[in-house]
PDB file of N, CA and C in Angstrom:
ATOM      1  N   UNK A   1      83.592 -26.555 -80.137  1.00  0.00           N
ATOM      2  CA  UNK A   1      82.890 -25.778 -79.128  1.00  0.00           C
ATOM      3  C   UNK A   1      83.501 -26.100 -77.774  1.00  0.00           C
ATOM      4  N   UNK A   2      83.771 -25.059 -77.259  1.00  0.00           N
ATOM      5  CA  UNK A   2      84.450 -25.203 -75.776  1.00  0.00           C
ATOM      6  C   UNK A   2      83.556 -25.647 -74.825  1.00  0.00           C
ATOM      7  N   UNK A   3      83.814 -26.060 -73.771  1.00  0.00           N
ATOM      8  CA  UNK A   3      82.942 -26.581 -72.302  1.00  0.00           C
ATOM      9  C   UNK A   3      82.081 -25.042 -71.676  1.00  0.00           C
ATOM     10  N   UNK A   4      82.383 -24.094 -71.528  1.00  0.00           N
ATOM     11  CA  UNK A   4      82.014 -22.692 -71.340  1.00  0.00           C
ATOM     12  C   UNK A   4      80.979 -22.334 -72.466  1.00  0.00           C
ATOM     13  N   UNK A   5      80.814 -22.665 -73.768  1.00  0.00           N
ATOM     14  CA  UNK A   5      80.143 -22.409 -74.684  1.00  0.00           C
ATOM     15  C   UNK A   5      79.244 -23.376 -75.238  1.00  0.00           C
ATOM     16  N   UNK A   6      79.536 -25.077 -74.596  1.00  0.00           N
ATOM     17  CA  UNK A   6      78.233 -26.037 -74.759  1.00  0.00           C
ATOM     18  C   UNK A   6      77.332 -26.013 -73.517  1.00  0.00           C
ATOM     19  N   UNK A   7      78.207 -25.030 -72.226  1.00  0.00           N
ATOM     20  CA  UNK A   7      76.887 -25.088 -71.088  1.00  0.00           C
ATOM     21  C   UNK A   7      76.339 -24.194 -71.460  1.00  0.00           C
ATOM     22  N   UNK A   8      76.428 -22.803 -72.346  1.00  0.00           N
ATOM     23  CA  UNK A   8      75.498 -22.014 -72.166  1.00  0.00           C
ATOM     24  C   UNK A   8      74.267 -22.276 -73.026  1.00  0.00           C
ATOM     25  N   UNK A   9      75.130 -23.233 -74.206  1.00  0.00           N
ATOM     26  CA  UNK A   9      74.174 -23.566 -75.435  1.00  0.00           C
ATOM     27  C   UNK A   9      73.025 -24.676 -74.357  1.00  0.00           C
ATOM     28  N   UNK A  10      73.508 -25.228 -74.091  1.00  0.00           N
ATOM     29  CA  UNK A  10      72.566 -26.432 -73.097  1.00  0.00           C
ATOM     30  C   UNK A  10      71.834 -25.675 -72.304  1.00  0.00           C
ATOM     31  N   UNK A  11      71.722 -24.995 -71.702  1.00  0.00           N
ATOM     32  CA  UNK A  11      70.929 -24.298 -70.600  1.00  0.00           C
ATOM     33  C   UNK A  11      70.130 -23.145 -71.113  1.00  0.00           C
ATOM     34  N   UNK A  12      70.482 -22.627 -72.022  1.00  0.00           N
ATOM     35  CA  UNK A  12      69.363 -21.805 -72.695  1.00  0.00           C
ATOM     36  C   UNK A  12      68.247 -22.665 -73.464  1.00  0.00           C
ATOM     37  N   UNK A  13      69.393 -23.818 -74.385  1.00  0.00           N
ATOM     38  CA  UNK A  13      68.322 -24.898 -75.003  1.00  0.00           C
ATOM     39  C   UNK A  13      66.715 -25.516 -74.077  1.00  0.00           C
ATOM     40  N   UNK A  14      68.072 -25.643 -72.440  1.00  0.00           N
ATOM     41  CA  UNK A  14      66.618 -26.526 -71.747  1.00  0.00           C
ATOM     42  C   UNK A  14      65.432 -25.305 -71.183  1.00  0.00           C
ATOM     43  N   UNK A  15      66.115 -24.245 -71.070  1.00  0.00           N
ATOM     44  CA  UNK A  15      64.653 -23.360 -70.539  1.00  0.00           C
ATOM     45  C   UNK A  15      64.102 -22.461 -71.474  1.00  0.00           C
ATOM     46  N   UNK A  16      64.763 -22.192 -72.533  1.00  0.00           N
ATOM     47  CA  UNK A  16      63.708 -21.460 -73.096  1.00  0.00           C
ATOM     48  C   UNK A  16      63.475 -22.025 -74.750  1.00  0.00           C
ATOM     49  N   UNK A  17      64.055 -23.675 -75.036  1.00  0.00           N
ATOM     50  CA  UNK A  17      63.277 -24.290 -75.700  1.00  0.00           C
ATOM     51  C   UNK A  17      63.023 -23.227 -77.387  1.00  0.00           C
ATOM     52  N   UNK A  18      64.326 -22.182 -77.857  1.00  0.00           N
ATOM     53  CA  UNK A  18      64.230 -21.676 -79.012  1.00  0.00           C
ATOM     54  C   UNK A  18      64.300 -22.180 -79.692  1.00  0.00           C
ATOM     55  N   UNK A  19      63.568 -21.553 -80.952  1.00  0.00           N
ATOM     56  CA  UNK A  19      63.339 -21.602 -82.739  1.00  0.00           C
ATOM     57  C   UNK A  19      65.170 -21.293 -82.949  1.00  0.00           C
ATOM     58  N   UNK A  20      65.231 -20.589 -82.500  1.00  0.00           N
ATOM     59  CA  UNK A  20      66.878 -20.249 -83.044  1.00  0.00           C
ATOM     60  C   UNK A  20      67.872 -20.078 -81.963  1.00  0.00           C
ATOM     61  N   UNK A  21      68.779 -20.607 -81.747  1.00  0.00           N
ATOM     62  CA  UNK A  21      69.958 -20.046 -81.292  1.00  0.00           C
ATOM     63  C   UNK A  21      71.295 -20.072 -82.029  1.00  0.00           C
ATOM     64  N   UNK A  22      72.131 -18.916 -81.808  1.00  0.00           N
ATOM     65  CA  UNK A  22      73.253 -18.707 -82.276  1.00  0.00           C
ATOM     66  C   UNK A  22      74.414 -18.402 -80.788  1.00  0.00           C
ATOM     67  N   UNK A  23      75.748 -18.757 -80.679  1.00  0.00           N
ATOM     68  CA  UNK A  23      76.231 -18.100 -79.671  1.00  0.00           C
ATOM     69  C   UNK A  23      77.668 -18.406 -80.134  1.00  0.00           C
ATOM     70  N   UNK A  24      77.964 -16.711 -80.672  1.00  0.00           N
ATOM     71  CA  UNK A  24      79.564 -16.477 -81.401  1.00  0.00           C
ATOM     72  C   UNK A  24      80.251 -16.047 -79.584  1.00  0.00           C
ATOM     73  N   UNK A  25      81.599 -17.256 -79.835  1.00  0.00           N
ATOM     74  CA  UNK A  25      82.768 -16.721 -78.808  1.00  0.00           C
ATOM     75  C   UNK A  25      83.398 -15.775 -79.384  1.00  0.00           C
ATOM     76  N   UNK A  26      83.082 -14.641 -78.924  1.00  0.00           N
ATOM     77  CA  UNK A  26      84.308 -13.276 -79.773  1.00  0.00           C
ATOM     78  C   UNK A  26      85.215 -12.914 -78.436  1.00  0.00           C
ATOM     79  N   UNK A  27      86.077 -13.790 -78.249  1.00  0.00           N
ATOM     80  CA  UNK A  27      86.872 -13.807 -77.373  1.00  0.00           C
ATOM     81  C   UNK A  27      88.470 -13.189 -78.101  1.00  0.00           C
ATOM     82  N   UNK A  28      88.405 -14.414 -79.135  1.00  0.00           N
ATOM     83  CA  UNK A  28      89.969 -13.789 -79.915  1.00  0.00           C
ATOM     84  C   UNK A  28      89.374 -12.194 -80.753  1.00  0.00           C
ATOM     85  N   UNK A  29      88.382 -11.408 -80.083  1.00  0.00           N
ATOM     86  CA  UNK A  29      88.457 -10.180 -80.698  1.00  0.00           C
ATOM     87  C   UNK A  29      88.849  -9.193 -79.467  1.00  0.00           C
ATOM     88  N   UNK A  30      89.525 -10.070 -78.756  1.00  0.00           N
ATOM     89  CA  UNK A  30      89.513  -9.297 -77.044  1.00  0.00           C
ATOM     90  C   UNK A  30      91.220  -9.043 -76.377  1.00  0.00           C
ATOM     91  N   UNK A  31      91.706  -8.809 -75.779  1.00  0.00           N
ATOM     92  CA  UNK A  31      93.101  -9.230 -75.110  1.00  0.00           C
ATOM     93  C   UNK A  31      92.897 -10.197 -74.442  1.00  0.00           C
ATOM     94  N   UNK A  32      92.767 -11.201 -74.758  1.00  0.00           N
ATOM     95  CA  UNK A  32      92.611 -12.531 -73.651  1.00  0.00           C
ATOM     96  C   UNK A  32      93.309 -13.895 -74.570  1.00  0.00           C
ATOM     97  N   UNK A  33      94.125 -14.283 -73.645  1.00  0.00           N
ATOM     98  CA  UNK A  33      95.008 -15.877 -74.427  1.00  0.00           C
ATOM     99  C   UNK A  33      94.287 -16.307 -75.328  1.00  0.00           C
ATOM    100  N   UNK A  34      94.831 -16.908 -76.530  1.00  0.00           N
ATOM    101  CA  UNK A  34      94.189 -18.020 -77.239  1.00  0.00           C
ATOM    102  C   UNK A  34      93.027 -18.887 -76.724  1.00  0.00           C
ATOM    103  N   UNK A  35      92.265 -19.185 -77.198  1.00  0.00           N
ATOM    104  CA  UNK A  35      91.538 -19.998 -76.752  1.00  0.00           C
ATOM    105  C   UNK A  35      90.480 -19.822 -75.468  1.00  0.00           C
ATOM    106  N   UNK A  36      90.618 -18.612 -75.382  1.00  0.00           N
ATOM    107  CA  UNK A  36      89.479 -18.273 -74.049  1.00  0.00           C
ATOM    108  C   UNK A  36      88.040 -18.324 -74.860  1.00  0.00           C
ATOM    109  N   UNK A  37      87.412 -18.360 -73.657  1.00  0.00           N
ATOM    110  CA  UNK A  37      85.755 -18.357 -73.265  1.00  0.00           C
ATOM    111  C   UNK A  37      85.496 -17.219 -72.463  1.00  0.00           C
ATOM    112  N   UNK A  38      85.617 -15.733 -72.737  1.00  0.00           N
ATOM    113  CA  UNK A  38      85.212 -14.909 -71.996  1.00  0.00           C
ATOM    114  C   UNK A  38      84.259 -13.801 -72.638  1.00  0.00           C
ATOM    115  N   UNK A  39      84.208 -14.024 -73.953  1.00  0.00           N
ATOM    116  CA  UNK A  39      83.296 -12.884 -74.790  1.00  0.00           C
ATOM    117  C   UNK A  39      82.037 -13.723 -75.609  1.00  0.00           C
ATOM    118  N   UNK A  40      80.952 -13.076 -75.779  1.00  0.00           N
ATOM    119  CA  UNK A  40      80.197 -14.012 -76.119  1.00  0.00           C
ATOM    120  C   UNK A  40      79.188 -12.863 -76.832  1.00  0.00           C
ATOM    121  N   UNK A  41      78.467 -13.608 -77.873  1.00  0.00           N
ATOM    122  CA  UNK A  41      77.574 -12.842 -78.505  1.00  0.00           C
ATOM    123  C   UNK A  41      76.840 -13.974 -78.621  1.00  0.00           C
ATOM    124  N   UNK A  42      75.305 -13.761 -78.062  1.00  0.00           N
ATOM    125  CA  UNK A  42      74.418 -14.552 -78.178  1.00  0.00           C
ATOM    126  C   UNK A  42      72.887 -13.962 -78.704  1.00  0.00           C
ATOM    127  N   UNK A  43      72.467 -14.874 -79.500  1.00  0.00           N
ATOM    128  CA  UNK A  43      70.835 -14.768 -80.331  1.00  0.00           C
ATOM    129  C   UNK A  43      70.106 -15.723 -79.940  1.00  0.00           C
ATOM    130  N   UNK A  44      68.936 -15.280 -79.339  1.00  0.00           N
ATOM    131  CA  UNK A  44      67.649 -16.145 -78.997  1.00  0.00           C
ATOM    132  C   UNK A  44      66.808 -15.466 -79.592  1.00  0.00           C
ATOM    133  N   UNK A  45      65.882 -16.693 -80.195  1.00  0.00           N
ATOM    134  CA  UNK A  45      64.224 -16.249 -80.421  1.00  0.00           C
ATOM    135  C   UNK A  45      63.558 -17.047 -80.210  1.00  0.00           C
ATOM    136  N   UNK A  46      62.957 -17.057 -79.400  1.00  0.00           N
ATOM    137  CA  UNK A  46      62.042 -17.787 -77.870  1.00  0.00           C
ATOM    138  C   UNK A  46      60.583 -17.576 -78.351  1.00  0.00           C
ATOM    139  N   UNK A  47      59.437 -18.634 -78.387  1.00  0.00           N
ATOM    140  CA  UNK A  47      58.233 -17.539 -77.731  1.00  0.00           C
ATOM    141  C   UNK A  47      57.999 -17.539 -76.396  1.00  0.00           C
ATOM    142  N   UNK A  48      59.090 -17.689 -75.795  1.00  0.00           N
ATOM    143  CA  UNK A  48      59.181 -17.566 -74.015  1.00  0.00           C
ATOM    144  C   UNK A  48      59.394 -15.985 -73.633  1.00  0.00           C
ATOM    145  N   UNK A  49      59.725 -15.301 -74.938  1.00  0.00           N
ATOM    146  CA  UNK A  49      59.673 -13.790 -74.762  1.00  0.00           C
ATOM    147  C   UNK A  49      58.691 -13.400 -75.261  1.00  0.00           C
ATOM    148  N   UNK A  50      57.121 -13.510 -75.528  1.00  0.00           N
ATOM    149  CA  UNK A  50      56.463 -12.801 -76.263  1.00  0.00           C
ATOM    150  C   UNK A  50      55.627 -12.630 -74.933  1.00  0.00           C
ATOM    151  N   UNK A  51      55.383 -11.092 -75.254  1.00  0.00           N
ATOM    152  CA  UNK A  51      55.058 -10.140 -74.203  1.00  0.00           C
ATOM    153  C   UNK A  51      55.876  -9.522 -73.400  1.00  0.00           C
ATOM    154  N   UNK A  52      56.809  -9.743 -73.002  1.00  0.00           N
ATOM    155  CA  UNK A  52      58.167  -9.151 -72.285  1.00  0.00           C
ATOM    156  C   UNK A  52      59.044  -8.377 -73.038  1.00  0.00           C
ATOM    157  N   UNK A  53      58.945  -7.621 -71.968  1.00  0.00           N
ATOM    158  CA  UNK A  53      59.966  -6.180 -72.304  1.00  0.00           C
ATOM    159  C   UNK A  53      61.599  -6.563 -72.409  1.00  0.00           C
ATOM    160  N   UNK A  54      62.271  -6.049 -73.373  1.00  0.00           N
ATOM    161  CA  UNK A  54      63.851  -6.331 -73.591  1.00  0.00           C
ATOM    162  C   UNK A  54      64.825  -6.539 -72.331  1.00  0.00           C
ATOM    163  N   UNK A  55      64.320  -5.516 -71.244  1.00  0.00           N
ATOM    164  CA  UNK A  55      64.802  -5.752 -70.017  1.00  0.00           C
ATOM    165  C   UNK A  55      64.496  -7.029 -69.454  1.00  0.00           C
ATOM    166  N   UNK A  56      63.038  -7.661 -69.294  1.00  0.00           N
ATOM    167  CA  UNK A  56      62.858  -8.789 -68.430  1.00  0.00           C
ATOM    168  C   UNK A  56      63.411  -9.769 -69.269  1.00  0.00           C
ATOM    169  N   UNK A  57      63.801  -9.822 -70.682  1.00  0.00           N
ATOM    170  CA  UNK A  57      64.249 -10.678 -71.358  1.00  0.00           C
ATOM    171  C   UNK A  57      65.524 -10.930 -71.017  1.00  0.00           C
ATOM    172  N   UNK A  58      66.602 -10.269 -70.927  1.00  0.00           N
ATOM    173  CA  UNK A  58      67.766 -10.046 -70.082  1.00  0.00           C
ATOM    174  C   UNK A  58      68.256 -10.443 -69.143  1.00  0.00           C
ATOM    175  N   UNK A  59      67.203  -9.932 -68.418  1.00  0.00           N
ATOM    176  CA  UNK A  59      67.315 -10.835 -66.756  1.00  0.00           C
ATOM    177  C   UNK A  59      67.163 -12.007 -66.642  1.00  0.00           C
ATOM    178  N   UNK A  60      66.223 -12.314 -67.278  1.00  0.00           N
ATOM    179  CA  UNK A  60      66.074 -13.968 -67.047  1.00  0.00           C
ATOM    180  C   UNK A  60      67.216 -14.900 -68.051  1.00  0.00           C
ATOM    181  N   UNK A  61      67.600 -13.955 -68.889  1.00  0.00           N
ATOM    182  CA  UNK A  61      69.244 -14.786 -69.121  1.00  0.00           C
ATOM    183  C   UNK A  61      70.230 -14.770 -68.437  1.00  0.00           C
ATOM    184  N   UNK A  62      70.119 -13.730 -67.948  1.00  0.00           N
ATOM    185  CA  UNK A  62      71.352 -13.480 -66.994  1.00  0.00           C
ATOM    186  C   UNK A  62      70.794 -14.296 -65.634  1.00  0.00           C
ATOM    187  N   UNK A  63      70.050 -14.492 -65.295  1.00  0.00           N
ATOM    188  CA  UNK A  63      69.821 -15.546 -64.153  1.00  0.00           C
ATOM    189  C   UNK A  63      70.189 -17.022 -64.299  1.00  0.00           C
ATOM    190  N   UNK A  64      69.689 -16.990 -65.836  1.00  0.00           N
ATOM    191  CA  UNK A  64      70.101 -18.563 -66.128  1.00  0.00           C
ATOM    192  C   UNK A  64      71.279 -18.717 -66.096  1.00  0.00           C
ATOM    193  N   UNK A  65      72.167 -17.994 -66.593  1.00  0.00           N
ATOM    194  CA  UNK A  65      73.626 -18.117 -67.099  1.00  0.00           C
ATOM    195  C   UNK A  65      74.816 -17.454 -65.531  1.00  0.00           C
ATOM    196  N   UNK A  66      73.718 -17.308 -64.241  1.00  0.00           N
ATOM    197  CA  UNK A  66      74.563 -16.482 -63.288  1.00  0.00           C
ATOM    198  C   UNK A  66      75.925 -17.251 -63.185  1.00  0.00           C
ATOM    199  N   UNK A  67      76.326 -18.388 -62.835  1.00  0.00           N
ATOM    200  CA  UNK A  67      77.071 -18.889 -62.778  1.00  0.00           C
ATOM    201  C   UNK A  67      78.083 -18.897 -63.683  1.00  0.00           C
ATOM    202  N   UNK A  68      77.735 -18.953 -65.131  1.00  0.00           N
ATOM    203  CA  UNK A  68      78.680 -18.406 -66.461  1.00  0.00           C
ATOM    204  C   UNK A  68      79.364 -16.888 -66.065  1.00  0.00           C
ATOM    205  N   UNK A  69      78.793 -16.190 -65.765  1.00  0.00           N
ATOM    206  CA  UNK A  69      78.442 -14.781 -65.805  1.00  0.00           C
ATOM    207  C   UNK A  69      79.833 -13.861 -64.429  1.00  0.00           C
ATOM    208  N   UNK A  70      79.472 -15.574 -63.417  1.00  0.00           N
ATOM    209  CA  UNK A  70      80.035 -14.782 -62.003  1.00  0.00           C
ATOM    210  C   UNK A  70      81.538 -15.488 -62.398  1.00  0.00           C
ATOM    211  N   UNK A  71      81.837 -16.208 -63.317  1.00  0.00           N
ATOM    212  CA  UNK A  71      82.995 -16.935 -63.562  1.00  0.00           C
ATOM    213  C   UNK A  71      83.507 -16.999 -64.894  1.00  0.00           C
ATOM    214  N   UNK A  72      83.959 -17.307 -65.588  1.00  0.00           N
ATOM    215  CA  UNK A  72      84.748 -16.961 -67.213  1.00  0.00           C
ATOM    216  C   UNK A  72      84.399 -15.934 -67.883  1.00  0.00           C
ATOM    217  N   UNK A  73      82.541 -15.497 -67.645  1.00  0.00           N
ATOM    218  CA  UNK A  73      82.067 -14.847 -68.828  1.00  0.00           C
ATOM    219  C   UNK A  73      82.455 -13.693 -68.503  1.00  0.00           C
ATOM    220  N   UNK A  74      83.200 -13.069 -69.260  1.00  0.00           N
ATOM    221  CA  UNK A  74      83.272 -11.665 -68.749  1.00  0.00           C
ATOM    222  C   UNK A  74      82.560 -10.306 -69.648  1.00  0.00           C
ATOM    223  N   UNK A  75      82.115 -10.911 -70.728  1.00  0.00           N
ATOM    224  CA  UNK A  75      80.836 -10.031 -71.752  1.00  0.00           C
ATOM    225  C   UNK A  75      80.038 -10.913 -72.357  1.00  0.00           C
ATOM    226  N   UNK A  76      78.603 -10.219 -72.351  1.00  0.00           N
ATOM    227  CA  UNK A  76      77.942 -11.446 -72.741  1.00  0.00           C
ATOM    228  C   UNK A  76      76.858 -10.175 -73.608  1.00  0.00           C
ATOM    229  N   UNK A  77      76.997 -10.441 -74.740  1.00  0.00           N
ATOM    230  CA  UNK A  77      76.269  -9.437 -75.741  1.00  0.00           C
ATOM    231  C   UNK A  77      74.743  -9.919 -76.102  1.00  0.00           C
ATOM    232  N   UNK A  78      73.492 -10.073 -75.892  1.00  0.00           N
ATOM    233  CA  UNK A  78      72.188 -10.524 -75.525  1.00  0.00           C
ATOM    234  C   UNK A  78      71.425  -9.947 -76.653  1.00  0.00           C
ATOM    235  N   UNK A  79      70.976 -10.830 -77.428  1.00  0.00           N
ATOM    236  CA  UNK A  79      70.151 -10.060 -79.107  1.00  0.00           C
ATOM    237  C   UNK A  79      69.079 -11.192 -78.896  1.00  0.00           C
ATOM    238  N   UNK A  80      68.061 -10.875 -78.400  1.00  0.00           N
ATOM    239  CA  UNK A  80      66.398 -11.422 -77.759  1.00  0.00           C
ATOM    240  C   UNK A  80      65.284 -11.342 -78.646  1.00  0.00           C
ATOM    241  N   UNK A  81      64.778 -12.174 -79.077  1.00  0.00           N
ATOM    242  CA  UNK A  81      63.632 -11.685 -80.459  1.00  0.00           C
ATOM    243  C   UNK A  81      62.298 -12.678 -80.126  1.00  0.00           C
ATOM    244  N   UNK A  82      60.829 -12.299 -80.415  1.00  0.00           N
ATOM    245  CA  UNK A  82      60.047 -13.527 -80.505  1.00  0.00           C
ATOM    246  C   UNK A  82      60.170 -13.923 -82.030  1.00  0.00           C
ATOM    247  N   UNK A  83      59.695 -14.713 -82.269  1.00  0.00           N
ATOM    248  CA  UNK A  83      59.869 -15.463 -83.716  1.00  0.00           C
ATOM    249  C   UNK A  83      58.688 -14.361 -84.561  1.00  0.00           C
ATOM    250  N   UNK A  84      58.326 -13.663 -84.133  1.00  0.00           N
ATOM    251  CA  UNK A  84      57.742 -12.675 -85.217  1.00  0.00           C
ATOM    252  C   UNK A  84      58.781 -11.423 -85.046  1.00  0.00           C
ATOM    253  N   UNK A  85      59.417 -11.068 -84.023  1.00  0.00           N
ATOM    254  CA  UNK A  85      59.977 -10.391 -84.352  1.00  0.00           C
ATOM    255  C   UNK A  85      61.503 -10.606 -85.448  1.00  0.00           C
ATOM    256  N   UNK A  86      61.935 -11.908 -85.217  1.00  0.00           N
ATOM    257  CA  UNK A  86      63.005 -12.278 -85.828  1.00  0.00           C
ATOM    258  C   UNK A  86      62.367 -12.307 -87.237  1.00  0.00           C
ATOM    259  N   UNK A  87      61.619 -12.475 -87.669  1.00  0.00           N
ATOM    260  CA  UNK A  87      61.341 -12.347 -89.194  1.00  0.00           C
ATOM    261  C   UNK A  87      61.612 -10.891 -89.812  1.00  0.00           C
ATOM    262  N   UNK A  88      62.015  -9.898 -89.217  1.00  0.00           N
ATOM    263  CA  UNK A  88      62.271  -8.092 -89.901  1.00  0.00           C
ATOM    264  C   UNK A  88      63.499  -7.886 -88.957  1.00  0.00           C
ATOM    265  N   UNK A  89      64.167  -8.552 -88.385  1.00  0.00           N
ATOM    266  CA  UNK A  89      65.403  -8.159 -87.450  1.00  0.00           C
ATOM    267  C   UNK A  89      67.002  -8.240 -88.368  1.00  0.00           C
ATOM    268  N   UNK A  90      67.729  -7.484 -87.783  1.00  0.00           N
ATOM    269  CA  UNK A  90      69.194  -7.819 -88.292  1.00  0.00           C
ATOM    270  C   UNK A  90      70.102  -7.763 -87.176  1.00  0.00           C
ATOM    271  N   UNK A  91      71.051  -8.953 -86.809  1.00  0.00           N
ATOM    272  CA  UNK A  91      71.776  -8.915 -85.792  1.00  0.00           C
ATOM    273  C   UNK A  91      72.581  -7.809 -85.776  1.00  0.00           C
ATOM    274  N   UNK A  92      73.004  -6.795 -85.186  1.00  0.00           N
ATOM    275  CA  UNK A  92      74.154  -6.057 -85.442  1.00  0.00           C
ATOM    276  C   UNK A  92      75.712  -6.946 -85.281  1.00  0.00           C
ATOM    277  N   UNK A  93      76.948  -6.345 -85.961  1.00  0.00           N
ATOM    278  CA  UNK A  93      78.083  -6.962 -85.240  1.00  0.00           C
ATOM    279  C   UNK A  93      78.667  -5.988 -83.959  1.00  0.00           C
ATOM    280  N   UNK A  94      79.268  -6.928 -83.343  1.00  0.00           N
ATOM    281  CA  UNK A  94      79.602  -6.593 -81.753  1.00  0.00           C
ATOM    282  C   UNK A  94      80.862  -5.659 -82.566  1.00  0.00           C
ATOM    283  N   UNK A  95      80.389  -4.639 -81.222  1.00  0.00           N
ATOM    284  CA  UNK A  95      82.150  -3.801 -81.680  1.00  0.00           C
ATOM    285  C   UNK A  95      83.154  -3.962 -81.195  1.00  0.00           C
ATOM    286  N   UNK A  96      84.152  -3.436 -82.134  1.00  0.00           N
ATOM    287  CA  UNK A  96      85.715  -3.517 -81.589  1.00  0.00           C
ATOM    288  C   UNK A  96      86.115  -3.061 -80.189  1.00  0.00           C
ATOM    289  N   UNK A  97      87.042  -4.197 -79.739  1.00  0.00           N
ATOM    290  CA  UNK A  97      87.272  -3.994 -78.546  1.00  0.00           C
ATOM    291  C   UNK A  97      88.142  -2.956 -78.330  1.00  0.00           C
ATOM    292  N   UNK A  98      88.021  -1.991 -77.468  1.00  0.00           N
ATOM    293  CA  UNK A  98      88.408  -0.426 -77.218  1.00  0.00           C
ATOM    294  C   UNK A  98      90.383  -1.022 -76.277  1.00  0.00           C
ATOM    295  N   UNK A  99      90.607  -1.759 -76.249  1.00  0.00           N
ATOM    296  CA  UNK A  99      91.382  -2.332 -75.863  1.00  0.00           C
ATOM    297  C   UNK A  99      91.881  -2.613 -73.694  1.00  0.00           C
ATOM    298  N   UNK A 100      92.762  -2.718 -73.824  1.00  0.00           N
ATOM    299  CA  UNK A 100      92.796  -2.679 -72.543  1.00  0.00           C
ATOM    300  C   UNK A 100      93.135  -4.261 -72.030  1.00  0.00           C
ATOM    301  N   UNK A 101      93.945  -4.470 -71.199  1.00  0.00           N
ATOM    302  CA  UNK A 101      94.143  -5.581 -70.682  1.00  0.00           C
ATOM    303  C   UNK A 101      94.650  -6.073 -69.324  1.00  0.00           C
ATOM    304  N   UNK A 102      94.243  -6.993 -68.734  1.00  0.00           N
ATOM    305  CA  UNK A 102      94.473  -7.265 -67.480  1.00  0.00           C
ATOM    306  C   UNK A 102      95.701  -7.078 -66.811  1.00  0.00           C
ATOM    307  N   UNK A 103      97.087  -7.352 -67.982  1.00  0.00           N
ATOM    308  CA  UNK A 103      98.395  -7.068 -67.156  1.00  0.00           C
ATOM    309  C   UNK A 103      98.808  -5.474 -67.911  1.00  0.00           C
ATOM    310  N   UNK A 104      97.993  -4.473 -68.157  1.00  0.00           N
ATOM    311  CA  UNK A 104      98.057  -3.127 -68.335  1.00  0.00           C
ATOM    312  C   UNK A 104      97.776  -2.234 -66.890  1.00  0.00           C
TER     313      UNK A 104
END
């Protein structure tokens, strides 16, 4: 696990305290060097979301993670569940990257 991918695991761990987390680097599915930290697919199921709408769920990741977000992360794919909802859920997989690259 990279330094970019144990802070996000750590900082979601300390505030919203989930039943589950998952967080795939799908970076080598991207144009970006070996070994980057810039794509991310992440699963929470919190009961820090029960009652909140998918949007406020969002935001308050993306607040936590601003600093990830304003620096390496450059996609961050957000799959939010309460633990009743994660019992009938299926993650989707992230799609193929449409291509494109920085020295294009």
């Amino acid at each position: 696990m990279g330094p970019i991918e144990q802070q996000i695991v750590d900082i979601v761990s300390a505030a919203l305290q989930p039943q589950h987390l998952e967080l795939a680097n799908e970076s080598y599915m991207h144009s970006v060097p070996p070994g980057s930290e810039s794509h991310f697919k992440l699963v929470v199921v919190s009961d820090a979301f029960v009652g909140q709408r998918k949007v406020a769920r969002h935001q308050r990741l993306y607040g936590l993670l601003a600093e990830q977000l304003a620096g390496p992360v450059h996609a961050l794919a957000l799959h939010t569940h309460t633990p009743e909802e994660w019992q009938s859920v299926a993650v989707p997989d992230s799609p193929n990257c449409l291509g494109g690259s920085k020295a294009d």
